[in-house]
Structure formats: C-alpha cells, structure tokens
N, C-alpha and C. Protein backbone atom coordinates (compact mmCIF):
# COMPACT_ATOMS: atom_id res chain seq x y z
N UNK A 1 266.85 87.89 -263.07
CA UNK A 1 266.80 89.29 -262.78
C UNK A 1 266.51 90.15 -263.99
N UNK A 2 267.00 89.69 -265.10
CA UNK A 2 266.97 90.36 -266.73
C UNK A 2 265.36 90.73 -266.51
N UNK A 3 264.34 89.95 -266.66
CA UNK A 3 262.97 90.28 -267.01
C UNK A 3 262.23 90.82 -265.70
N UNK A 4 262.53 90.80 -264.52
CA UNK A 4 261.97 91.24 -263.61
C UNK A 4 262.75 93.02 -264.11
N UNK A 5 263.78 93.62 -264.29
CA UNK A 5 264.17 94.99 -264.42
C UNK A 5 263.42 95.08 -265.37
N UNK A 6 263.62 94.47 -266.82
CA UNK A 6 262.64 94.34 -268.02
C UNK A 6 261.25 95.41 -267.85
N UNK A 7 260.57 94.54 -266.32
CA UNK A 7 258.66 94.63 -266.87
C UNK A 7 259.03 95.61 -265.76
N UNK A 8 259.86 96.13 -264.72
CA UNK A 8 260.28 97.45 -264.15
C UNK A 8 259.72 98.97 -265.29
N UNK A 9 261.34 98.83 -265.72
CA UNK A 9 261.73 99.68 -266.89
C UNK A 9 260.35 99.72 -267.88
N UNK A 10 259.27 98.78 -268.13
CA UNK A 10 257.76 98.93 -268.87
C UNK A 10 256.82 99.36 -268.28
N UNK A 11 256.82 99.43 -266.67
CA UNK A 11 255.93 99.98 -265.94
C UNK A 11 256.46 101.43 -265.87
N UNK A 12 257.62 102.18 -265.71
CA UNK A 12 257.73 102.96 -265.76
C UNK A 12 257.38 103.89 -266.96
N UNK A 13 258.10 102.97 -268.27
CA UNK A 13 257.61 103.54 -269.18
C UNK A 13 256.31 103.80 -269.46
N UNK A 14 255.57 103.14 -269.27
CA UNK A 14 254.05 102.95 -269.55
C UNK A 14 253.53 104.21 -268.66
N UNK A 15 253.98 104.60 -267.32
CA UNK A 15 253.37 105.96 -266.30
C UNK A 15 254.11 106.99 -267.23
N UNK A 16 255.09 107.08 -267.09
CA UNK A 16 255.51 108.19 -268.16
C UNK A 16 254.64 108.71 -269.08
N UNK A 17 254.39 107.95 -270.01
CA UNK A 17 253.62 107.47 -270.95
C UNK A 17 252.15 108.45 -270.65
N UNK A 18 251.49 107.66 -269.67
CA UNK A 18 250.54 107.92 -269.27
C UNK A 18 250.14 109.43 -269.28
N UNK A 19 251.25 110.25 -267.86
CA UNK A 19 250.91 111.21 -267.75
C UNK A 19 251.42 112.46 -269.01
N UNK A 20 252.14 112.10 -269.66
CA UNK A 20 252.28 112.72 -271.26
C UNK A 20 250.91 112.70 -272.09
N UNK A 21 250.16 111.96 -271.79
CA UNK A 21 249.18 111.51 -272.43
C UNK A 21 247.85 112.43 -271.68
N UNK A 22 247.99 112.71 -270.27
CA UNK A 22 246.98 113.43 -269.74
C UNK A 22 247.44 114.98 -269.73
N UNK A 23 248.74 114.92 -269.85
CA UNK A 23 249.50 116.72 -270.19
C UNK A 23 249.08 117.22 -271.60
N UNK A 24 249.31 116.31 -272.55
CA UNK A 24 248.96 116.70 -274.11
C UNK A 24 247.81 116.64 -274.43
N UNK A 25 246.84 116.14 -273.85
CA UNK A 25 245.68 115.15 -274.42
C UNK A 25 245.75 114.86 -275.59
N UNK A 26 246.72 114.14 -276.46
CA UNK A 26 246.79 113.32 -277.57
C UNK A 26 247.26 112.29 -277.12
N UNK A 27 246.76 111.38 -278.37
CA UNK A 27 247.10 110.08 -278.03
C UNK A 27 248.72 109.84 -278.29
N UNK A 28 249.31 108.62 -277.85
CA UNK A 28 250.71 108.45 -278.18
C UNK A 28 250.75 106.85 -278.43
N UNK A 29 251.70 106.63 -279.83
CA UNK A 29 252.06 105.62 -280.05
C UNK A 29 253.26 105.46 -279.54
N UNK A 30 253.48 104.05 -279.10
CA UNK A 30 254.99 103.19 -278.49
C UNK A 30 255.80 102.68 -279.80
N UNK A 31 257.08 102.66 -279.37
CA UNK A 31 257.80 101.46 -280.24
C UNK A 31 257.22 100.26 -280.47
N UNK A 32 257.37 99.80 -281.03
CA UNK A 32 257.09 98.47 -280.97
C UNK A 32 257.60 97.49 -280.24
N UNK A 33 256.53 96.08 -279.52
CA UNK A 33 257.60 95.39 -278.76
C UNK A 33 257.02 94.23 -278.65
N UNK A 34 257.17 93.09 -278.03
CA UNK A 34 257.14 91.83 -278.26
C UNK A 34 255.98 91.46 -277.38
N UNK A 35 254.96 90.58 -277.36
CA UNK A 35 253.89 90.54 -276.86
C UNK A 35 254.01 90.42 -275.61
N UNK A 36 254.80 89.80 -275.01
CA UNK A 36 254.60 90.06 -273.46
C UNK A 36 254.89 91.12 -272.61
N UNK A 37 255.67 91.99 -273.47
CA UNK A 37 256.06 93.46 -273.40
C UNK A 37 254.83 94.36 -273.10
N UNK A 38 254.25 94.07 -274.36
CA UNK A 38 253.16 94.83 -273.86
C UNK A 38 251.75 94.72 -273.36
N UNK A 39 252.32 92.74 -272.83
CA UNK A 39 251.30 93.02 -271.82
C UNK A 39 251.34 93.66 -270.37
N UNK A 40 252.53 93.73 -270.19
CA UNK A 40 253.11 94.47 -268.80
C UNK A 40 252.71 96.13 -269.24
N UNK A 41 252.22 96.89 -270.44
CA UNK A 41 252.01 97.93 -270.23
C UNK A 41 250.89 98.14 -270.25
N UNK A 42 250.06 97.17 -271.10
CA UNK A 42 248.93 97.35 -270.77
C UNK A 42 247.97 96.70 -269.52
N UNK A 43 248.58 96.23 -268.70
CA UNK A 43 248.19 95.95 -267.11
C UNK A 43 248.56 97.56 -266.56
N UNK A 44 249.70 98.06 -266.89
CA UNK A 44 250.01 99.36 -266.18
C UNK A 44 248.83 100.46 -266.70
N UNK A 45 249.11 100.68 -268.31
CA UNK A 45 247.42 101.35 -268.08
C UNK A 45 246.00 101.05 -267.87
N UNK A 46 246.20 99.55 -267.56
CA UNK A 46 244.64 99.97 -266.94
C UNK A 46 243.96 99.74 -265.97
N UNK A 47 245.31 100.68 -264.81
CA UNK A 47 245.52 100.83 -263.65
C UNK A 47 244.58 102.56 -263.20
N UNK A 48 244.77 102.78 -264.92
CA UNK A 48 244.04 104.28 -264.89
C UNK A 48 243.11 104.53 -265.34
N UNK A 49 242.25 105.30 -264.51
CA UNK A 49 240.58 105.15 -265.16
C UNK A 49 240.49 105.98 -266.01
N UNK A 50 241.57 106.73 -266.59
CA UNK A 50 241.46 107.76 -267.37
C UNK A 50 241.80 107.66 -268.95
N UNK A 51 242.38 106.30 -269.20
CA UNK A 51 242.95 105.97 -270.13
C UNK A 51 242.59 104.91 -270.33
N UNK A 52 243.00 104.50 -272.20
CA UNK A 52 242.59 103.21 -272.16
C UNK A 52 243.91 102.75 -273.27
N UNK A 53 244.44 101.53 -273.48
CA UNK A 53 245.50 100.97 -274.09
C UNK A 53 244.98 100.23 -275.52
N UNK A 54 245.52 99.98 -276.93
CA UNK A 54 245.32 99.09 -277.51
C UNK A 54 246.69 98.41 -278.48
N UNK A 55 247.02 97.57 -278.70
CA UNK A 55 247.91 97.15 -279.60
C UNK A 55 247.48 97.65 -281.61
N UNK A 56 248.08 98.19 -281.91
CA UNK A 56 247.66 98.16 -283.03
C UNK A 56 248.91 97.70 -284.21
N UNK A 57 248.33 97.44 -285.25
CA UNK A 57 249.61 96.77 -286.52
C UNK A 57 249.73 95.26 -286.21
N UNK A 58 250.72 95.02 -287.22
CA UNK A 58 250.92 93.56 -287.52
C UNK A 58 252.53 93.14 -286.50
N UNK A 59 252.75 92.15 -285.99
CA UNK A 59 253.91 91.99 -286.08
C UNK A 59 255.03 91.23 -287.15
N UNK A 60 255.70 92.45 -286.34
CA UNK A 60 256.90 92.11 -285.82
C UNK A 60 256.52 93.80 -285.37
N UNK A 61 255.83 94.65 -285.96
CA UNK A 61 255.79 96.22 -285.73
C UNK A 61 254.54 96.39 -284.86
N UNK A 62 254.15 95.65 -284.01
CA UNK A 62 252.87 95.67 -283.27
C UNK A 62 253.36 96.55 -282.48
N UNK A 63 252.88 98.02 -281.83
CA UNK A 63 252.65 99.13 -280.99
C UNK A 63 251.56 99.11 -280.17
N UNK A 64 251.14 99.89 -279.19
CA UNK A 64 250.65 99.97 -278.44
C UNK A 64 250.22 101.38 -278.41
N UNK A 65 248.92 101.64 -278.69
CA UNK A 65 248.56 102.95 -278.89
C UNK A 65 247.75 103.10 -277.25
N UNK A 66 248.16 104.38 -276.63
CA UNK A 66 247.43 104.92 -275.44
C UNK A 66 246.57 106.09 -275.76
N UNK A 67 245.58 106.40 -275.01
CA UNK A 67 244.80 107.50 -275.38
C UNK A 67 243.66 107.71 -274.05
N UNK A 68 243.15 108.84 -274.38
CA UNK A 68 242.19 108.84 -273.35
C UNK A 68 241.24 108.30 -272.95
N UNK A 69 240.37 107.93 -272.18
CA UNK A 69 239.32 107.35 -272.48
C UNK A 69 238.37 107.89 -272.64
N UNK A 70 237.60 107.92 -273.65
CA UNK A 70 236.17 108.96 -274.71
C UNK A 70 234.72 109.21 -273.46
C-alpha cells in the first residue's frame, strides 16, 4: 500500500505542479527525488500537451524541472 499512496501523493503533486506552472507561466523546479519518483511525474506531465518535464542535476539532487512547452 506504501508505494501505491506514494505514486498517488506524485500524481497529485505533479497536477498541482502543473497548473502553477500554467497560472505563473514560469517554469518550476521540484525537490529532488529518487528515480522512480520521478518517473511517476513525469508520466503525469505528459499527460499535458501544454507542458513538457525534464530531470535535471546529478544525483542524489536530481530535480525535475517543468515548464511550458515553447
């Protein structure tokens, strides 16, 4: 049950996310999080044709930068 609430709680975050991202039109960086983390957010954005997702940095500090799409 832990990782099914987990990739919940990342999809949500990730829409959140999203529409902050179409309210501001700036881009927004995430915390950082562990690779399968953010592959559950980046399946969630690119659910939207309006946006596009990328991981950026090294880990252990790998983020997930969202932004519009150009």
């Amino acid at each position: 049950g832990y990782k099914r609430g987990r990739e919940e709680f990342l999809r949500e975050l990730a829409r959140q996310a999203a529409a902050r991202v179409r309210d501001t039109k700036e881009s927004l960086l995430l915390k950082p999080m562990l690779s399968y983390e953010r592959r559950v957010v980046h399946a969630e954005i690119g659910k939207s044709p309006d946006l596009v997702s990328e991981s950026v940095g090294e880990e252990p500090e790998r983020r997930i930068l969202i932004k519009l799409r150009a």
